[in-house]
Structure formats: structure tokens, C-alpha cells
Protein backbone atom coordinates (compact mmCIF):
# COMPACT_ATOMS: atom_id res chain seq x y z
CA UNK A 1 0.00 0.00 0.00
CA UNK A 2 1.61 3.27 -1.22
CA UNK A 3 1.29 6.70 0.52
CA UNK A 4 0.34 9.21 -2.21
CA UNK A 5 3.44 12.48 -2.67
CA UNK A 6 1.08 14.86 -1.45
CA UNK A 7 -0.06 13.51 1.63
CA UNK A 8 3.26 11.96 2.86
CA UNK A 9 4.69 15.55 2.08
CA UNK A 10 1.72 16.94 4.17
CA UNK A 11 2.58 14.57 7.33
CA UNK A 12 5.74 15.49 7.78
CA UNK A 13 4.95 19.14 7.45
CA UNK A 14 2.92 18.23 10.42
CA UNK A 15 5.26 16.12 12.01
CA UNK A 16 7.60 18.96 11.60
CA UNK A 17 5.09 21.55 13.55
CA UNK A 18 4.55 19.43 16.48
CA UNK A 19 8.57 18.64 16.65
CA UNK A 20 8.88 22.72 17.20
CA UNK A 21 5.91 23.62 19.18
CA UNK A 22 6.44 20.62 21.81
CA UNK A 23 10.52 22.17 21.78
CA UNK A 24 9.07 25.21 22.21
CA UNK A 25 7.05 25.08 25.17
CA UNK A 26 10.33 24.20 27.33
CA UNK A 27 12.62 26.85 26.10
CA UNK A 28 9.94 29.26 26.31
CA UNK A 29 9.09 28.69 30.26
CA UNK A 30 13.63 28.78 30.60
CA UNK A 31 13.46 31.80 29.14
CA UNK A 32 10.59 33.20 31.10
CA UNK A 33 12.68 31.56 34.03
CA UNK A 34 15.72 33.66 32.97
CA UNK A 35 14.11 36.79 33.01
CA UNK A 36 15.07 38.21 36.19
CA UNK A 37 18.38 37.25 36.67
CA UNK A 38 18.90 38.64 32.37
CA UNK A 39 17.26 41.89 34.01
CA UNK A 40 19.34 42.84 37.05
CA UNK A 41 22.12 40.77 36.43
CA UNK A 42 24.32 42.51 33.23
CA UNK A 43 23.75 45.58 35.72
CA UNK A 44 26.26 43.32 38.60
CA UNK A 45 29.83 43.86 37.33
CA UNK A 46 31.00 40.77 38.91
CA UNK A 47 27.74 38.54 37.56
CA UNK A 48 28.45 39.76 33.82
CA UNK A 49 30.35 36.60 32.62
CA UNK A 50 27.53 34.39 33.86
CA UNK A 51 24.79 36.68 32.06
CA UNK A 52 26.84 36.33 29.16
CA UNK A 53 26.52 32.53 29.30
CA UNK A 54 23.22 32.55 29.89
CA UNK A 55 22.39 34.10 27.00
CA UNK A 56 24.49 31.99 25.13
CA UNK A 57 22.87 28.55 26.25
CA UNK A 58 20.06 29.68 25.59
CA UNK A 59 20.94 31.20 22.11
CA UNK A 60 22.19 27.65 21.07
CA UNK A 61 19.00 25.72 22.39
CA UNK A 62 17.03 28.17 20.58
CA UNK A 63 19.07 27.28 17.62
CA UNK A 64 18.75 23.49 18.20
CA UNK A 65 15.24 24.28 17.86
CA UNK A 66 15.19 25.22 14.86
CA UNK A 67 17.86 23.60 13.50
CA UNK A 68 15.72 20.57 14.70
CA UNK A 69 12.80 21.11 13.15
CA UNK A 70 14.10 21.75 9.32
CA UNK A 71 13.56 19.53 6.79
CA UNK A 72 17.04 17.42 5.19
């Protein structure tokens, strides 16, 4: 039994959508998370190194994300 083009294409299009938007709802409530110490701290000479990693973990999850979710 054979899948038509269209509708396999469709699926995992779908697939695709779900992948993000279930990614998504974690890196959304770290960020939220985040947000206080990405407020005051960069304003805390001595806590700017760990501000700047911060924001670059969550930078590269947000890039897994979509790296993730892109069709190959």
C-alpha cells in the first residue's frame, strides 16, 4: 500500500510543527525563568560573565530548535 506524494509531504509538514511547538514550550518557560536574573544581572559587574553565558545557552538551544525542526 503506497502513501500518495502529497499527503506523505503533508505529514511530515505536520510532524515537523509538532517537533517545534512541543521544543518550544520548554525553552519558552527557561526563558521566562531567565528573566530576572537577564534583568538585574548585566547591571552586577562581577555577575556579567555568567549573564553572558546565559544568553548563550540559551541562544544555542534556541538554535537546536530550529535547526531541529528543518527539513534534510
Amino acid at each position: 500500500m503506497s502513501v500518495p506524494p502529497g499527503l506523505a509531504h503533508s505529514v511530515r509538514r505536520l510532524q515537523r510543527a509538532l517537533i517545534v511547538l512541543f521544543a518550544l514550550v520548554p525553552l519558552t518557560l527557561v526563558t521566562l525563568a531567565f528573566l530576572p536574573a537577564l534583568l538585574v544581572l548585566p547591571f552586577v559587574p562581577a555577575a556579567r560573565p555568567r549573564t553572558e553565558g546565559m544568553l548563550r545557552q540559551l541562544t544555542a538551544w534556541s538554535r537546536a530548535v530550529l535547526h531541529g525542526s528543518r527539513e534534510r
